[in-house]
C-alpha atoms as a PDB file:
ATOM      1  CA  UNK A   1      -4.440  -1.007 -27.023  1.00  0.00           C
ATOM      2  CA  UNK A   2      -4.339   1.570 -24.153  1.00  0.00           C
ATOM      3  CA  UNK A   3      -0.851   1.452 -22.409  1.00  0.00           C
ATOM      4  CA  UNK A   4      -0.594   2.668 -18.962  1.00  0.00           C
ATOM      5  CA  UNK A   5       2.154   3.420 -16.369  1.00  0.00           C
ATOM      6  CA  UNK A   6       2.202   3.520 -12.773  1.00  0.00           C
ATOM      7  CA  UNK A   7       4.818   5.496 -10.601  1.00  0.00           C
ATOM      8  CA  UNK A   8       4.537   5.139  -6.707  1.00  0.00           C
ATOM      9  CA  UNK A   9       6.376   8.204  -4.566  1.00  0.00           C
ATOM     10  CA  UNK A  10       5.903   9.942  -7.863  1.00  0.00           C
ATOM     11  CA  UNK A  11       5.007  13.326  -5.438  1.00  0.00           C
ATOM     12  CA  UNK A  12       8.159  14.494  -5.629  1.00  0.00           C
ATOM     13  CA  UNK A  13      12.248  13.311  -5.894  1.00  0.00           C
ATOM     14  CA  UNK A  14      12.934  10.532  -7.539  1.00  0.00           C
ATOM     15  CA  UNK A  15       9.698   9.518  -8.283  1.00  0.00           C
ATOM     16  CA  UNK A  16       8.080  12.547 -10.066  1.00  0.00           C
ATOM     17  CA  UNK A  17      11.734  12.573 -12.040  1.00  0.00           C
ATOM     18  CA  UNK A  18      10.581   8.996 -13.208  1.00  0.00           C
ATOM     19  CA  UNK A  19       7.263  10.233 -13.661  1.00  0.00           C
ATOM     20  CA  UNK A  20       8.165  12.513 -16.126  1.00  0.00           C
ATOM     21  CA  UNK A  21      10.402  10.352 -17.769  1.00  0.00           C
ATOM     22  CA  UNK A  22       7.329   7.870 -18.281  1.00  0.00           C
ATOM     23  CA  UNK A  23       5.136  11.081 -20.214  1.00  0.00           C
ATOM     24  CA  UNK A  24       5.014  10.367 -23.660  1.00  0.00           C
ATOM     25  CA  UNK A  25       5.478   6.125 -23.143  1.00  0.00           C
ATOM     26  CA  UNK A  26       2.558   5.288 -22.494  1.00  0.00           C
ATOM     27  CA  UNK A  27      -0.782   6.632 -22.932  1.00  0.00           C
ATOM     28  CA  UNK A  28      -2.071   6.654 -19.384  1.00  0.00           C
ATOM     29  CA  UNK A  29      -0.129   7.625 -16.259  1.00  0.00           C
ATOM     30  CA  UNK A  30      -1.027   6.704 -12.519  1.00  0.00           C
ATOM     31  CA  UNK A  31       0.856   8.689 -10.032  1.00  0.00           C
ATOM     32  CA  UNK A  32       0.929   7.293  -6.290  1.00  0.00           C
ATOM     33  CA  UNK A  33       1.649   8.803  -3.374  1.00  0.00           C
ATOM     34  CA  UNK A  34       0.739   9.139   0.234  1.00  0.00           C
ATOM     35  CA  UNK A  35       0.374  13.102   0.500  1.00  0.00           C
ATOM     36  CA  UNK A  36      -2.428  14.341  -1.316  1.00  0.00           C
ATOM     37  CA  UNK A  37      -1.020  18.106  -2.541  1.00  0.00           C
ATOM     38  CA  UNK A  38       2.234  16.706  -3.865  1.00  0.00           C
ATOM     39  CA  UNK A  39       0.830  13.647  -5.901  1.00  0.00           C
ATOM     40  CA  UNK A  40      -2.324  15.906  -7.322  1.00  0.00           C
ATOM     41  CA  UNK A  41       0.583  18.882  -8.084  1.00  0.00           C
ATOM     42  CA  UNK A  42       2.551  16.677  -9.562  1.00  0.00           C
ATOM     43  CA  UNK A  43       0.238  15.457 -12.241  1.00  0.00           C
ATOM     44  CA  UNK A  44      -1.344  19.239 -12.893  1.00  0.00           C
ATOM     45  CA  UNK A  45       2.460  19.329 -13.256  1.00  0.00           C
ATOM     46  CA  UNK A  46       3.083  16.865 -15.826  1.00  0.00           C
ATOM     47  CA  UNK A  47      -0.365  17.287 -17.904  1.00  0.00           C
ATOM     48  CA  UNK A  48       1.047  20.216 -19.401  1.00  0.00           C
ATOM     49  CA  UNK A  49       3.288  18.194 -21.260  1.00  0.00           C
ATOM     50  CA  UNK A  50       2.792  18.434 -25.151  1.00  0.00           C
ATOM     51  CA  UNK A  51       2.900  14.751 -25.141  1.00  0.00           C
ATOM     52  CA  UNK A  52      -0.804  12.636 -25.081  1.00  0.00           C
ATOM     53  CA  UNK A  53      -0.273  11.362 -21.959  1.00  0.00           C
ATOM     54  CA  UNK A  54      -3.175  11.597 -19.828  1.00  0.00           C
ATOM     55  CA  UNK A  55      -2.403  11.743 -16.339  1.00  0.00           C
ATOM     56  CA  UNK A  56      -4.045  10.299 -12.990  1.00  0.00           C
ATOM     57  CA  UNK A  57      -3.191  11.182  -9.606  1.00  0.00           C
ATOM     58  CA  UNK A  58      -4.028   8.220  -6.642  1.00  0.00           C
ATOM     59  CA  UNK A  59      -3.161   9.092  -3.228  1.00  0.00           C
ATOM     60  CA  UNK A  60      -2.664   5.875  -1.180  1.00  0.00           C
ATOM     61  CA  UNK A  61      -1.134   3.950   1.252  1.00  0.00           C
ATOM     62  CA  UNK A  62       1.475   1.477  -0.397  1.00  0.00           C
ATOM     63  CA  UNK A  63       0.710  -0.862   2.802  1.00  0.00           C
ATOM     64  CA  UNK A  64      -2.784  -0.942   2.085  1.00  0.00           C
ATOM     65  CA  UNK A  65      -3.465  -4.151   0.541  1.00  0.00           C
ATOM     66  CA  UNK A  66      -7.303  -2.562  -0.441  1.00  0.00           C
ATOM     67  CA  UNK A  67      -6.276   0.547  -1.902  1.00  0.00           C
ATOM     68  CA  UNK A  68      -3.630  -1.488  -3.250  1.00  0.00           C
ATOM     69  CA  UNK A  69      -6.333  -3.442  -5.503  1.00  0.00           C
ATOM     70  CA  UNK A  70      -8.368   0.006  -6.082  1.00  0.00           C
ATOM     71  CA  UNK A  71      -4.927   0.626  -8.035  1.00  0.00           C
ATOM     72  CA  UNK A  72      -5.084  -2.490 -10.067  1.00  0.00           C
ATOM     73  CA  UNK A  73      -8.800  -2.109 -11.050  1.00  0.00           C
ATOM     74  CA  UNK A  74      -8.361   0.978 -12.422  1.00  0.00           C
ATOM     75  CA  UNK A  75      -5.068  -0.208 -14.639  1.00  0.00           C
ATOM     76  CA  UNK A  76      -6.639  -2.982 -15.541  1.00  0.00           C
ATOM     77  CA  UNK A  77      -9.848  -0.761 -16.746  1.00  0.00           C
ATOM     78  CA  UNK A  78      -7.767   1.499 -18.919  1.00  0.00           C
ATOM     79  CA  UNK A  79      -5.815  -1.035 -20.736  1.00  0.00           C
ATOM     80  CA  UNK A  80      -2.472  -2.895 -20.522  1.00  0.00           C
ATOM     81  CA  UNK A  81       0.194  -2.009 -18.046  1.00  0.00           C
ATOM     82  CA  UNK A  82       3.358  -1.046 -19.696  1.00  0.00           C
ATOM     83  CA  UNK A  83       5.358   0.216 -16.985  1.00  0.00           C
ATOM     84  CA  UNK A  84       5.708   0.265 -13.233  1.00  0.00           C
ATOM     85  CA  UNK A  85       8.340   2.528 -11.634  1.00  0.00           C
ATOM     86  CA  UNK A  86       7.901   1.798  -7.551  1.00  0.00           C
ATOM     87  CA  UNK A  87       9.871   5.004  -5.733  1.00  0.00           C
ATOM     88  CA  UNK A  88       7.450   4.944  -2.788  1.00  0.00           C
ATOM     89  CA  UNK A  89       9.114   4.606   0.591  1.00  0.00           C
ATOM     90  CA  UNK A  90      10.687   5.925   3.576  1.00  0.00           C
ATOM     91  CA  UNK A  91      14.185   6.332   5.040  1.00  0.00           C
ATOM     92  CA  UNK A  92      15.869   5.927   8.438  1.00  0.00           C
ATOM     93  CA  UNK A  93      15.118   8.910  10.114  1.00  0.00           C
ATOM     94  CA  UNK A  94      11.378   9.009   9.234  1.00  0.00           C
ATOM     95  CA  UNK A  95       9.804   6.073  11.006  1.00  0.00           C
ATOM     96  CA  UNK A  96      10.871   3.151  13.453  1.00  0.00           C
ATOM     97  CA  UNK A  97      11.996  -0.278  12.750  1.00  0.00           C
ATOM     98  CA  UNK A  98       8.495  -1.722  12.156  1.00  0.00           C
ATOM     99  CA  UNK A  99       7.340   0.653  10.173  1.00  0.00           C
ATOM    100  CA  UNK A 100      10.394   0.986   7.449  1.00  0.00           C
ATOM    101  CA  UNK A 101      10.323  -2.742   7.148  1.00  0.00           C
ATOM    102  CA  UNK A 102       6.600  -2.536   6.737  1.00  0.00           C
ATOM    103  CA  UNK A 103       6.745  -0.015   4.187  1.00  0.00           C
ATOM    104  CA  UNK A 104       9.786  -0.116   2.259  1.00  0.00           C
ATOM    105  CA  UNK A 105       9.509  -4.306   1.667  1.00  0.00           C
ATOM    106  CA  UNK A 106       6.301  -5.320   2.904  1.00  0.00           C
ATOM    107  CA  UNK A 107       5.010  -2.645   0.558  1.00  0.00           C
ATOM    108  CA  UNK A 108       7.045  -3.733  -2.595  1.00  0.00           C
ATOM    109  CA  UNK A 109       5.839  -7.234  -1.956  1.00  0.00           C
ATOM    110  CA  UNK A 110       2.023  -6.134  -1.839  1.00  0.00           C
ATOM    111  CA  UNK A 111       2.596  -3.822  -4.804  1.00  0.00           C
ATOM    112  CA  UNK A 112       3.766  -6.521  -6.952  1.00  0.00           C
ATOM    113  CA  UNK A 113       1.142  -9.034  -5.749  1.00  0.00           C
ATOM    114  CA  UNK A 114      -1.770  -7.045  -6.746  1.00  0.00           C
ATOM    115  CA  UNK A 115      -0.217  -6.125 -10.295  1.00  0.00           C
ATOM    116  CA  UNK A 116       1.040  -9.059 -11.182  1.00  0.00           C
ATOM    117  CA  UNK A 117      -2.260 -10.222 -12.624  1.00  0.00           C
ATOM    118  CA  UNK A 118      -2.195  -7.402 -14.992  1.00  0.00           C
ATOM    119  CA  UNK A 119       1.278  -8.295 -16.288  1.00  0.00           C
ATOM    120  CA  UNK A 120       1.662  -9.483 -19.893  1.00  0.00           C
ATOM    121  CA  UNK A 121       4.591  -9.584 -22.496  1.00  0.00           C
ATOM    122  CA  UNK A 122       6.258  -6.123 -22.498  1.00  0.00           C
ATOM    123  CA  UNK A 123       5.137  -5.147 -19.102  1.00  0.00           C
ATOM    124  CA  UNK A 124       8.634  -4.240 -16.601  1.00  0.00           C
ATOM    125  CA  UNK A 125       8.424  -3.030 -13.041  1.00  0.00           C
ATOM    126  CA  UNK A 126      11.451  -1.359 -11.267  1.00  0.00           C
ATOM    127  CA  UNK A 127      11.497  -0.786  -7.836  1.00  0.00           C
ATOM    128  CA  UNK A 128      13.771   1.213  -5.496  1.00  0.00           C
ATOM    129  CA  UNK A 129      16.370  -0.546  -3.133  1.00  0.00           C
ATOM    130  CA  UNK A 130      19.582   1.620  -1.965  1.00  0.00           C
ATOM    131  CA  UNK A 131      23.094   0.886  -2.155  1.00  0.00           C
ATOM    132  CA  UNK A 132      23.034   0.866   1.755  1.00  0.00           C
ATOM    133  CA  UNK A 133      21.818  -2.406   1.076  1.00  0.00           C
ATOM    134  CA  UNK A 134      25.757  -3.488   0.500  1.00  0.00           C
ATOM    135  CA  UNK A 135      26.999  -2.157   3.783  1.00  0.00           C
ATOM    136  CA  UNK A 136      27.216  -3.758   6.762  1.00  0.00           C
ATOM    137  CA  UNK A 137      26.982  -7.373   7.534  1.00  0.00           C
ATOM    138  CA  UNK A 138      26.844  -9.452   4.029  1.00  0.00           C
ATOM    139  CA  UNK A 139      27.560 -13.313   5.313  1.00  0.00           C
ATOM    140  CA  UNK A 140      24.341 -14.770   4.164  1.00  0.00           C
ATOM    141  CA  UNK A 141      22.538 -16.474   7.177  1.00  0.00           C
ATOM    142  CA  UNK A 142      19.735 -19.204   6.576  1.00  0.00           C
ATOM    143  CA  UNK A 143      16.760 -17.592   9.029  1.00  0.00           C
ATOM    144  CA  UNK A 144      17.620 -13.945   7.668  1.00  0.00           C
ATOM    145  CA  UNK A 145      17.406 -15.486   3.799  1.00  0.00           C
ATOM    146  CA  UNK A 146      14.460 -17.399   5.219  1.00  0.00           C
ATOM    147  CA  UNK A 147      12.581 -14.370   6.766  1.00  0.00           C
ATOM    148  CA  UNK A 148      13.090 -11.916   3.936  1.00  0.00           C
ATOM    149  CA  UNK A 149      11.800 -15.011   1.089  1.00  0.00           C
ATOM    150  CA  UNK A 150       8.557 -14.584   2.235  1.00  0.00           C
ATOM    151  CA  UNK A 151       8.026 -10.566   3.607  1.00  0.00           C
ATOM    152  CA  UNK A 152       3.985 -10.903   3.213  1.00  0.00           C
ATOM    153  CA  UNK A 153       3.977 -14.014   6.171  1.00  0.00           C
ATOM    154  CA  UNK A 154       2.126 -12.333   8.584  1.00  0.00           C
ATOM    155  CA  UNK A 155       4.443 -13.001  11.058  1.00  0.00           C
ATOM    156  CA  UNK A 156       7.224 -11.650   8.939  1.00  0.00           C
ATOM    157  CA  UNK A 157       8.321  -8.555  11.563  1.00  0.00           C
ATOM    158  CA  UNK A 158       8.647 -10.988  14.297  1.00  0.00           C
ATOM    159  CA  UNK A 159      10.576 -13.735  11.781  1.00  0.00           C
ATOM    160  CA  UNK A 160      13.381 -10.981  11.083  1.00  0.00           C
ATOM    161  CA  UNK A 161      13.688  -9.368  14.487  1.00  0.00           C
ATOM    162  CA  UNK A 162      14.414 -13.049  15.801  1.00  0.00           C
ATOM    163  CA  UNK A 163      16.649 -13.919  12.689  1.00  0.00           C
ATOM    164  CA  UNK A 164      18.883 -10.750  12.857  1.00  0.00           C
ATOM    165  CA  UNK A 165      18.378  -9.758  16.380  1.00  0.00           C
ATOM    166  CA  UNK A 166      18.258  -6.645  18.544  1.00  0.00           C
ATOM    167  CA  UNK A 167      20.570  -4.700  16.049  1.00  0.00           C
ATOM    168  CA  UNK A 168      17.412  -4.247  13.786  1.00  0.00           C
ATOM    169  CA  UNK A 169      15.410  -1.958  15.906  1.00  0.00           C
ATOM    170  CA  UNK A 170      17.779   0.931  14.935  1.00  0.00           C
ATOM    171  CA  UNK A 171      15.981   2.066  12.320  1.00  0.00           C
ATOM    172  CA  UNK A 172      19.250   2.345   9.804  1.00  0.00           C
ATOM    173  CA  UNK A 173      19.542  -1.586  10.422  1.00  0.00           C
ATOM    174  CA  UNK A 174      15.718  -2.081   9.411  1.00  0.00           C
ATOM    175  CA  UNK A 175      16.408  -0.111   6.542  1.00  0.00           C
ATOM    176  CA  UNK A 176      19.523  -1.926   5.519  1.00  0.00           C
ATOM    177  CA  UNK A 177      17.689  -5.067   5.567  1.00  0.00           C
ATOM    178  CA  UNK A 178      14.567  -3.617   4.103  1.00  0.00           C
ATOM    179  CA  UNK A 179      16.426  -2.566   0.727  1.00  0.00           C
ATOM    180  CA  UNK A 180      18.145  -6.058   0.912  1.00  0.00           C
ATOM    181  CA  UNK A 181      15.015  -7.381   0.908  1.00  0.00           C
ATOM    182  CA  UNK A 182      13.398  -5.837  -1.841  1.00  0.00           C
ATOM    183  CA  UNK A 183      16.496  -7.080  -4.352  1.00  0.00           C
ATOM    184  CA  UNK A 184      15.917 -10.304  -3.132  1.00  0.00           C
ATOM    185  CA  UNK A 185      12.112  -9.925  -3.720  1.00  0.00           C
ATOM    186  CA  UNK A 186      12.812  -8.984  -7.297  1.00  0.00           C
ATOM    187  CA  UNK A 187      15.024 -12.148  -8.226  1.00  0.00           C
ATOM    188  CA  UNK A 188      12.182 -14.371  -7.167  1.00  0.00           C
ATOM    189  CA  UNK A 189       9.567 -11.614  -8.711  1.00  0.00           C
ATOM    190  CA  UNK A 190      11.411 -12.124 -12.047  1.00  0.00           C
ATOM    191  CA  UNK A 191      11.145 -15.749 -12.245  1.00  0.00           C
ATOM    192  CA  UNK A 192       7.333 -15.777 -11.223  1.00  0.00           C
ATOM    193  CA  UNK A 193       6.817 -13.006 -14.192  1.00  0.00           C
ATOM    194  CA  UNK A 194       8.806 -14.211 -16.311  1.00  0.00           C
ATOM    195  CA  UNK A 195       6.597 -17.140 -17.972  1.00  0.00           C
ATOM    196  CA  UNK A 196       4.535 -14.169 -18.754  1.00  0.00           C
ATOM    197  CA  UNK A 197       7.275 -12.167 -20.682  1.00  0.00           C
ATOM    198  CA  UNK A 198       7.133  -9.913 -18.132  1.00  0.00           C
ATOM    199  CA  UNK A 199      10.369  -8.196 -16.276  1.00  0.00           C
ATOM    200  CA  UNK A 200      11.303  -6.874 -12.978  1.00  0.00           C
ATOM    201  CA  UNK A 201      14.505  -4.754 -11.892  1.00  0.00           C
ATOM    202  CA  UNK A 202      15.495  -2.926  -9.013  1.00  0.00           C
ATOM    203  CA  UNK A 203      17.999   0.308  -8.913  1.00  0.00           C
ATOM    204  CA  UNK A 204      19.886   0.693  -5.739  1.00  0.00           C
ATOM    205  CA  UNK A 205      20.537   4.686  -5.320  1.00  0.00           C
ATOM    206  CA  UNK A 206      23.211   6.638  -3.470  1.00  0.00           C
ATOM    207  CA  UNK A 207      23.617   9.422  -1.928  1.00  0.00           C
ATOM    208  CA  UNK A 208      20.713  11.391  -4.115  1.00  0.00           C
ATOM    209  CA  UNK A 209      20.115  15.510  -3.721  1.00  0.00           C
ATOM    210  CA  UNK A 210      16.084  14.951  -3.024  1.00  0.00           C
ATOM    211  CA  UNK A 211      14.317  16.157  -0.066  1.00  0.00           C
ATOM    212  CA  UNK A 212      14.716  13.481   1.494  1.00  0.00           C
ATOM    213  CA  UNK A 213      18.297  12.436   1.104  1.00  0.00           C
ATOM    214  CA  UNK A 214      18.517  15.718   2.345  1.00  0.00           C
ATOM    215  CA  UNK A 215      17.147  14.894   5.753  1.00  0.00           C
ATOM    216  CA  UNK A 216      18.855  12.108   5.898  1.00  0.00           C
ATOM    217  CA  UNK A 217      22.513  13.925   5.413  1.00  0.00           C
ATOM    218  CA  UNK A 218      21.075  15.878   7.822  1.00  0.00           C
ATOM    219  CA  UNK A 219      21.040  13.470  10.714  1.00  0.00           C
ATOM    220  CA  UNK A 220      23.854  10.978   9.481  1.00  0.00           C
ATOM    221  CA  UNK A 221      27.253  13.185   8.537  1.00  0.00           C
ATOM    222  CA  UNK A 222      28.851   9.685   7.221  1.00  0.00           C
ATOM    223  CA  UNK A 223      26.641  10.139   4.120  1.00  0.00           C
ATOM    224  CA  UNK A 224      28.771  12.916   3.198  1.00  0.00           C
ATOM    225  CA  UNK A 225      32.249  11.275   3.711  1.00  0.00           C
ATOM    226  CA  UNK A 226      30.761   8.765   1.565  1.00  0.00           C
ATOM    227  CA  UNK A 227      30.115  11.518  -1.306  1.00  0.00           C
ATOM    228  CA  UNK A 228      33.883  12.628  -0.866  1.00  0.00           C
ATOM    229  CA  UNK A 229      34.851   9.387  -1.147  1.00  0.00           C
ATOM    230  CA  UNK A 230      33.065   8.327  -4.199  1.00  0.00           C
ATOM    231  CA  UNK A 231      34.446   8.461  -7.805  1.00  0.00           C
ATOM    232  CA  UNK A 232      32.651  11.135  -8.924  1.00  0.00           C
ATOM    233  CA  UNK A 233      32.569  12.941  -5.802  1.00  0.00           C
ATOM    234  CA  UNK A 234      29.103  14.590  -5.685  1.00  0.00           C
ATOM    235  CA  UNK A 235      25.676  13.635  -4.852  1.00  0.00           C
ATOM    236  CA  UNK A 236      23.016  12.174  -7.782  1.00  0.00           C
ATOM    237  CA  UNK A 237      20.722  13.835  -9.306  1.00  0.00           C
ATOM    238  CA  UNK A 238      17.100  12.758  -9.297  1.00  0.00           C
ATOM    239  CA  UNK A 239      16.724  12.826 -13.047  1.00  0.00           C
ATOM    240  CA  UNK A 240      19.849  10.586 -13.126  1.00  0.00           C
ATOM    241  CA  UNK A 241      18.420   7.946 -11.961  1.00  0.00           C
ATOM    242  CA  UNK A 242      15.056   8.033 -13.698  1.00  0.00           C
ATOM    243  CA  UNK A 243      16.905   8.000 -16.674  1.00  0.00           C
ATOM    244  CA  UNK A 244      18.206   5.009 -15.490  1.00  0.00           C
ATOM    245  CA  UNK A 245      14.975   3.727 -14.812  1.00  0.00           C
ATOM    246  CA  UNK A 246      13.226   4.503 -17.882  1.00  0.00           C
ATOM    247  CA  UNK A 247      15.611   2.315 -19.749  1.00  0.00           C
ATOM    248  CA  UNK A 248      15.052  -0.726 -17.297  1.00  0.00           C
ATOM    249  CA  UNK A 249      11.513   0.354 -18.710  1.00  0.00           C
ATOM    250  CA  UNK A 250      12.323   0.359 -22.268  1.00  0.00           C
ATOM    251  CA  UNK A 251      12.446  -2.144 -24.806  1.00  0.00           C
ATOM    252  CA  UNK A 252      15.753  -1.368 -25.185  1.00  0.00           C
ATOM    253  CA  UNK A 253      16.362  -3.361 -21.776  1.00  0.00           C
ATOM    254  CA  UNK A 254      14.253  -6.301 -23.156  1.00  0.00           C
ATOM    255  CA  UNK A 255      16.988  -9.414 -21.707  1.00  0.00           C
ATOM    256  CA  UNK A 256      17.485  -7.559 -18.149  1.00  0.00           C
ATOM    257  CA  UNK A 257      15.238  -9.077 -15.093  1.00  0.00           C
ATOM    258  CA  UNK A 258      16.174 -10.119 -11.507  1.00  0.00           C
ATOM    259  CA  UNK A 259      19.028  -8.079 -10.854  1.00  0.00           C
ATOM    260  CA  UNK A 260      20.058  -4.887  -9.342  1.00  0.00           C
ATOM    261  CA  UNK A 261      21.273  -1.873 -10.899  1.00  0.00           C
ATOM    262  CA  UNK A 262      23.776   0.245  -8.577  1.00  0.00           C
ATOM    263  CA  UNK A 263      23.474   3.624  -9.343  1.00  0.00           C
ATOM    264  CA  UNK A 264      26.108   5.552  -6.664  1.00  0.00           C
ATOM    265  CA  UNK A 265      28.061   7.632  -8.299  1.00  0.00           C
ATOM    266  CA  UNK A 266      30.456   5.297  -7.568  1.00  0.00           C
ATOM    267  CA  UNK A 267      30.887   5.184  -3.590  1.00  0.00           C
ATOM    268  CA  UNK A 268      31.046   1.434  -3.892  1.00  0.00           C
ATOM    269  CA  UNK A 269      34.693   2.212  -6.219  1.00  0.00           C
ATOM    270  CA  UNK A 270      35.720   4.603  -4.317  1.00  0.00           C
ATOM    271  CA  UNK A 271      35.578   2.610  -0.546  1.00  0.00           C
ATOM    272  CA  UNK A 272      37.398  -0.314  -2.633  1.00  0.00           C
ATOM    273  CA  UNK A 273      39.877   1.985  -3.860  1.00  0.00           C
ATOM    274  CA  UNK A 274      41.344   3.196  -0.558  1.00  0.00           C
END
């Protein structure tokens, strides 16, 4: 049977790192992203590999529930879906309130609804939160938790501004509860997967040298304190954390589903420490 892969934001950063981490896994690989060049690049890129790989490049919107099942269709007409690594999405300083929310959980939520017919025993899906999903305001409050259970209610934007408050428009808020949101999806993900033998992770990056942590270092100087501050005292590296990916991928990781895999270099130790 035909096994195929899927990696969303796999243009560049950490998603073309887990792209190339999924060549030679599986025999057919569909890279997603919104821009065109990178995503068709990227897959000239990787189809020189020696491995047998054959790869695919989409270019899509992750928030477009049509394209969305385009994507699906054409997994489901190559064979069995093996592996879903879901990088797409954008930060802070690249989009306001509405639209981080829409994309960076809203988008994770429509992702998984339109593969999770195609899941099966074997398949695992990992998608991106960020540790910045840990900072700030933690006390769990009934609305928020009721808000972010259910991010494809198409009142869902209004639900959260009303649960949280004014505090969300700033677009570092939205993002904050955007990544919290996505490793709450994945607990509830996992369970409705799981009958199928199917799993679902999410890794929660930190401060990562990619174009776009980049930009965002750029416009918020705390990210490097933070970096200073952590254990290790550097930024990540993109293929770091696809290799952590891949092996939420693997077999290997077989018995790990619903949780969240902090990958920070250890900023979280460090801010404890002092």
């Amino acid at each position: 049977m035909t096994s195929v892969g899927i990696v969303t934001g796999a243009g560049r950063g950490m998603g073309l790192e887990c792209a190339r981490r999924l060549v030679g896994t599986v025999d057919r690989l569909l890279l997603v992203d919104l821009d065109e060049k990178t995503v068709a690049t990227a897959a000239e890129d990787l189809s020189t590999s020696p491995h047998a790989t054959v790869v695919e490049p989409h270019t899509l919107d992750i928030t477009d529930r049509d394209a969305l099942a385009g994507l699906a269709a054409r997994a489901r007409e190559l064979g069995t879906l093996r592996a879903v690594a879901h990088a797409a999405g954008i930060s802070p300083t690249m989009a306001d309130w509405r639209r981080i929310l829409t994309v960076d959980l809203v988008g994770t939520a429509l992702l998984a609804e339109a593969l999770r017919p195609l899941f099966t025993r074997g398949t695992a899906m990992v998608c991106f939160a960020s540790m910045a999903a840990l900072f700030g305001d933690t006390e769990p409050r009934p609305a928020t938790e009721a808000a972010l259970a259910d991010p494809l209610d198409e009142h869902f934007l209004d639900r959260i501004r009303e649960a949280v408050g004014p505090d969300i428009e700033d677009p570092g808020m939205a993002y904050t509860w955007a990544k919290r949101g996505v490793q709450r999806f994945v607990q509830r993900e996992a369970v409705r997967v799981g009958a199928a033998g199917a799993r679902v992770c999410s890794v929660s990056p930190g401060v990562v040298a990619t174009p776009q942590g980049r930009q965002e270092a750029e416009h918020h100087p705390s990210m490097r304190a933070l970096v200073r501050q952590s254990a290790l005292g550097r930024e990540g590296r993109p293929g770091e954390l696809a290799a952590v990916v891949a092996f939420l991928l693997s077999d290997e990781a077989s018995f790990l589903t619903g949780t969240d895999i902090l990958v920070d270099g250890g900023v979280r130790a460090g801010l404890a420490a002092r």
